[in-house]
N, C-alpha and C. Protein backbone atom coordinates (compact mmCIF):
# COMPACT_ATOMS: atom_id res chain seq x y z
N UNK A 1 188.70 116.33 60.86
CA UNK A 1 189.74 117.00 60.13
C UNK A 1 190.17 116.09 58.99
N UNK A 2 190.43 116.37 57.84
CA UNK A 2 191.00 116.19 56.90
C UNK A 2 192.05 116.15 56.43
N UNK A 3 193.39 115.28 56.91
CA UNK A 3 194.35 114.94 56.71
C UNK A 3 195.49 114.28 55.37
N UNK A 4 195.75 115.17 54.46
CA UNK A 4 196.45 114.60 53.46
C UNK A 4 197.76 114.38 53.43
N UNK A 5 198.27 113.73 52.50
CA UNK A 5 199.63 113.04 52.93
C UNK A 5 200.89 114.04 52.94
N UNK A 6 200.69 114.95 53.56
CA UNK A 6 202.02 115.98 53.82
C UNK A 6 202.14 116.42 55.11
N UNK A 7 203.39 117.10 55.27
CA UNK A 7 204.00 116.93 56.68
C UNK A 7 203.27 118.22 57.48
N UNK A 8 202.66 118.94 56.20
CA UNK A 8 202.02 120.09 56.96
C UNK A 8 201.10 119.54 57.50
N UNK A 9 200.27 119.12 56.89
CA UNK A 9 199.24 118.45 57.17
C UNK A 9 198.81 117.89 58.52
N UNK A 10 199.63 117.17 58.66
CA UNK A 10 200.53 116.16 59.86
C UNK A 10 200.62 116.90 61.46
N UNK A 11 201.40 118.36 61.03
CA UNK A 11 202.05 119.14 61.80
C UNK A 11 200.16 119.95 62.23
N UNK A 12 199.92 119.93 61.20
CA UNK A 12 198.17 120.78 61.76
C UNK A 12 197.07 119.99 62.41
N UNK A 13 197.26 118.52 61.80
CA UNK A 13 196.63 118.02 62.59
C UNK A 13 197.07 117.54 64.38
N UNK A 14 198.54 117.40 64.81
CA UNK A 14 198.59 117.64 65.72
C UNK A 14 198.32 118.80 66.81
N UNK A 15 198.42 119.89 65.78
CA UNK A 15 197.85 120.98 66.32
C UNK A 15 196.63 121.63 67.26
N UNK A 16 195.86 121.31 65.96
CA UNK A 16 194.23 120.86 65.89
C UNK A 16 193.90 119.44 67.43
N UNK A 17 194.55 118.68 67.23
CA UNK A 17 194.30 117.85 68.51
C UNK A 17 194.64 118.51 69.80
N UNK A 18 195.71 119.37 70.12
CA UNK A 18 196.06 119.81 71.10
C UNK A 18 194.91 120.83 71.33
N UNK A 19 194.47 121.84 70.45
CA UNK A 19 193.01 122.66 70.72
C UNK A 19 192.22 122.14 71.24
N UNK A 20 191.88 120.92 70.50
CA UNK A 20 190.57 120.11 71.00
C UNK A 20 190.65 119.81 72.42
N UNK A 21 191.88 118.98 72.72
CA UNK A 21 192.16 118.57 74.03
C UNK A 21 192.01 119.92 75.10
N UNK A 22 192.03 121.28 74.60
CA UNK A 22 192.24 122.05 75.53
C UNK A 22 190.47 122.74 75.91
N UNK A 23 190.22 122.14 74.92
CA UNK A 23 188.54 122.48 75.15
C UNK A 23 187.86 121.33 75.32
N UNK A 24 188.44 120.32 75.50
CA UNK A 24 187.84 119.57 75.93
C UNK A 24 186.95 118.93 74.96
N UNK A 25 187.35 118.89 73.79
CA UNK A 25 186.12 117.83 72.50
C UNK A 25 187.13 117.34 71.42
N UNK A 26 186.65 115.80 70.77
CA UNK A 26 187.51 115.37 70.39
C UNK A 26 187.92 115.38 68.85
N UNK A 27 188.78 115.15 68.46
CA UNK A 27 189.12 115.16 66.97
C UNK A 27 188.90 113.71 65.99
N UNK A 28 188.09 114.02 64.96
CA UNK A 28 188.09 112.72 64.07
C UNK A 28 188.89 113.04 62.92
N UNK A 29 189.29 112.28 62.20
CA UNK A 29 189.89 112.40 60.92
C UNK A 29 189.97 111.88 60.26
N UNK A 30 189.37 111.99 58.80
CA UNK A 30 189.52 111.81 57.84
C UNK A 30 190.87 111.37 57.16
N UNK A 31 191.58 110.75 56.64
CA UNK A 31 192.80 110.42 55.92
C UNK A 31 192.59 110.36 54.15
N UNK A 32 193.07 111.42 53.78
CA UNK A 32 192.99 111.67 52.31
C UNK A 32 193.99 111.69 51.55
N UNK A 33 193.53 111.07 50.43
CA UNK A 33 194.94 110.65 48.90
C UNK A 33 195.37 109.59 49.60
N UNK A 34 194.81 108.16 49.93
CA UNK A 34 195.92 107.77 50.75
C UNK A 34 196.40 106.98 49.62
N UNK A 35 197.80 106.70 49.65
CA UNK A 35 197.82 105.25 49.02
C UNK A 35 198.83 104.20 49.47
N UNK A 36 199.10 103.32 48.83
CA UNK A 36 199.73 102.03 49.68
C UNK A 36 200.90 102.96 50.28
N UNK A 37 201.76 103.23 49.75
CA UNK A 37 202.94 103.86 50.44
C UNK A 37 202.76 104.74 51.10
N UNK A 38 201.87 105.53 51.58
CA UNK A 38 201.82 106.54 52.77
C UNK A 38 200.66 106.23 53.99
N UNK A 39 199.88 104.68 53.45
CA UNK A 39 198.84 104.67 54.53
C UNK A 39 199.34 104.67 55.65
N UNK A 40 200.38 103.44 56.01
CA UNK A 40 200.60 103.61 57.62
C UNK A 40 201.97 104.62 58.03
N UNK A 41 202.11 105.70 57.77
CA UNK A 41 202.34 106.56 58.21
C UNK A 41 201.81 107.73 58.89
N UNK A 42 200.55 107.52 57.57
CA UNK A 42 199.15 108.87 57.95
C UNK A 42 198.30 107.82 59.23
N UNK A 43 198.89 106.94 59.10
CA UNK A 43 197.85 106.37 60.70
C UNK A 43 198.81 106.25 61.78
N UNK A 44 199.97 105.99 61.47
CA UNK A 44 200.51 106.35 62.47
C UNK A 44 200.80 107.88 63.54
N UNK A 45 200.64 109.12 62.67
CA UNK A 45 201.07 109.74 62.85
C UNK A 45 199.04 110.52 64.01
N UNK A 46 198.48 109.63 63.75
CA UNK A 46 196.75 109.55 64.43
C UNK A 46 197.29 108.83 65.61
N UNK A 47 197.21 109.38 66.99
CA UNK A 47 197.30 108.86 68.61
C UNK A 47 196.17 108.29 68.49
N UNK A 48 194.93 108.53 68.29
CA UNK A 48 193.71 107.57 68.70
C UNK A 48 193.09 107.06 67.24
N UNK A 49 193.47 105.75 67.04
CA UNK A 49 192.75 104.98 65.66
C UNK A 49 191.57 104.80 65.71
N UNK A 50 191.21 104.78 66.70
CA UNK A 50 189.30 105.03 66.44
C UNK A 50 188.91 106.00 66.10
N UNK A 51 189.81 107.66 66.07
CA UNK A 51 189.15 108.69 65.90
C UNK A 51 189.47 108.76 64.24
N UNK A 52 189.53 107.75 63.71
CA UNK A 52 189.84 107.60 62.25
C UNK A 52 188.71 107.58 61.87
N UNK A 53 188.04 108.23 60.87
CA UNK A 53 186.54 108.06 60.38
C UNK A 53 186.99 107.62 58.92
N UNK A 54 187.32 107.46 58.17
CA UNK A 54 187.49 107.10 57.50
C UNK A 54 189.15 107.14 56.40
N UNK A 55 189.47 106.50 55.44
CA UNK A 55 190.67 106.36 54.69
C UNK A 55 190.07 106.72 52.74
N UNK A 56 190.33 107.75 52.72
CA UNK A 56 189.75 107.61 51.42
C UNK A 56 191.12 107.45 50.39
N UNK A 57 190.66 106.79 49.43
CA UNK A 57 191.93 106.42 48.17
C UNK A 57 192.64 107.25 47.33
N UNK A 58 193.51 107.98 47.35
CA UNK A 58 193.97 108.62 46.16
C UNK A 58 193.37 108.24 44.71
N UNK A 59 192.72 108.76 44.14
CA UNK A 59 192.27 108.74 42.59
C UNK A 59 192.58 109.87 41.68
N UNK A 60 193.34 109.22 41.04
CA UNK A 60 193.79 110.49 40.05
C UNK A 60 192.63 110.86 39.26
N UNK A 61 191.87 110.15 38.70
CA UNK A 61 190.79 110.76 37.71
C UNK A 61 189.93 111.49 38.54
N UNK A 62 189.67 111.52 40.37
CA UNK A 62 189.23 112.62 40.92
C UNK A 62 189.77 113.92 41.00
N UNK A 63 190.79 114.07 41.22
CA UNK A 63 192.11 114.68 41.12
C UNK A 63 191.73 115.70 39.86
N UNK A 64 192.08 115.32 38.51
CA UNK A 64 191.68 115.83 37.71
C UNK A 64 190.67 116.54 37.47
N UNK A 65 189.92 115.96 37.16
CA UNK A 65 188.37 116.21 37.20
C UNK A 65 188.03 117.88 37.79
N UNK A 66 188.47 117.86 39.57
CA UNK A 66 188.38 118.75 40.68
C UNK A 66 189.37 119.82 39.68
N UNK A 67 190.67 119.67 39.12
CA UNK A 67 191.75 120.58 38.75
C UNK A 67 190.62 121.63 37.39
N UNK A 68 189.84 120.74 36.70
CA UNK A 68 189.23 121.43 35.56
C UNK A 68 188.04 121.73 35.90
N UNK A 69 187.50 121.96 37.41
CA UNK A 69 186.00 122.34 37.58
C UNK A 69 185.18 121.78 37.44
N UNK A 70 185.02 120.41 36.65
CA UNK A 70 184.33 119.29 36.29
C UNK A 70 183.27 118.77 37.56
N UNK A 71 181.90 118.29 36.84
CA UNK A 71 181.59 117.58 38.22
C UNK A 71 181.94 116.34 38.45
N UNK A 72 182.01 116.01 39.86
CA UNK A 72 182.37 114.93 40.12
C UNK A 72 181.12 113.91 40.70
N UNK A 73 181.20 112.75 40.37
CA UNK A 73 180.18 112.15 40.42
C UNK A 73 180.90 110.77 41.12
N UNK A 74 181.12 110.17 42.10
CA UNK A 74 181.51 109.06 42.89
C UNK A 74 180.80 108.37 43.46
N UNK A 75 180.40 107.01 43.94
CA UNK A 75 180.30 105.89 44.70
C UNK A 75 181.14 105.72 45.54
N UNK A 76 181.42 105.91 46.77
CA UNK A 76 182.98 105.11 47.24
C UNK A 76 182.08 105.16 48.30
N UNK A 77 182.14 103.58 48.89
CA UNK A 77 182.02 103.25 49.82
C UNK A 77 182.19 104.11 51.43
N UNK A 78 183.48 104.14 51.26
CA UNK A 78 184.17 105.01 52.39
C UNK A 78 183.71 106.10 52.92
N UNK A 79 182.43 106.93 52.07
CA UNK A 79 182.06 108.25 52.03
C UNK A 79 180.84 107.93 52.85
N UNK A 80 180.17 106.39 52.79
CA UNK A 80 179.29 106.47 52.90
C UNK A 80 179.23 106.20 54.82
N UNK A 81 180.77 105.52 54.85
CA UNK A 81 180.91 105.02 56.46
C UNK A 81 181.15 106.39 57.26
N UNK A 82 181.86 107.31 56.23
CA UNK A 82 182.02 108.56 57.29
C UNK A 82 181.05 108.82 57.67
N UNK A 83 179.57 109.23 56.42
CA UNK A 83 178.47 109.48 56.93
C UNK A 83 178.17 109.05 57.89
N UNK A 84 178.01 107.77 58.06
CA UNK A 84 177.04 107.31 58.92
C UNK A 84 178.01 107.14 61.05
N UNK A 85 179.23 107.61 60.43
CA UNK A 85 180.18 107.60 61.58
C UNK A 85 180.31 108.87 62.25
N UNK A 86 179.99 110.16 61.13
CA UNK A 86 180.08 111.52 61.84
C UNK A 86 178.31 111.42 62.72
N UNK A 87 177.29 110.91 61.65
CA UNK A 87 175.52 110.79 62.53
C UNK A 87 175.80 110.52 63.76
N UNK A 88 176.86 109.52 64.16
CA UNK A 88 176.45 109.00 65.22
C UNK A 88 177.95 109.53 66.75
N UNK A 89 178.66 110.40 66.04
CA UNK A 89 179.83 111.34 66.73
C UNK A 89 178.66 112.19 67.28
N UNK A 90 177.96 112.58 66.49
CA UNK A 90 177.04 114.24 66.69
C UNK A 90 176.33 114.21 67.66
């Protein structure tokens, strides 16, 4: 799941965990836009920190970009650990 820095967000991803738990499979999440002032909140508000797959950075010039349809073209590290973190969830 894909978690951005709002309370809805927050409120769905607890949600979403309680489903899982009721079927019995677990939740990973993603943490998106983060930035210094909201990281440890959006991790706090995650019961299991291992099911953290990754923290990606707020970037405004992504941001943009996405607002005008533009392609987006990135390197970020972080994208590359989810990958290789969801291969090995599956």
């Amino acid at each position: 799941m894909v978690c951005d820095p709002s309370y809805e967000s927050l409120q769905l991803a607890k949600k979403i965990k309680e489903l899982g738990e009721n079927i019995q499979k677990p939740v990973y999440y993603i943490l998106n836009k983060v930035q210094e002032s909201n990281e440890q909140i959006l991790r706090d508000a995650i019961d299991n920190r291992d099911h953290i797959l990754a923290v990606l950075p707020m970037m405004r010039e992504l941001m943009e970009l996405a607002l005008k349809g533009e392609k987006l073209e990135i390197n970020l590290a972080e994208l590359d650990k989810v990958t290789d973190r969801i291969t090995g969830v599956l």
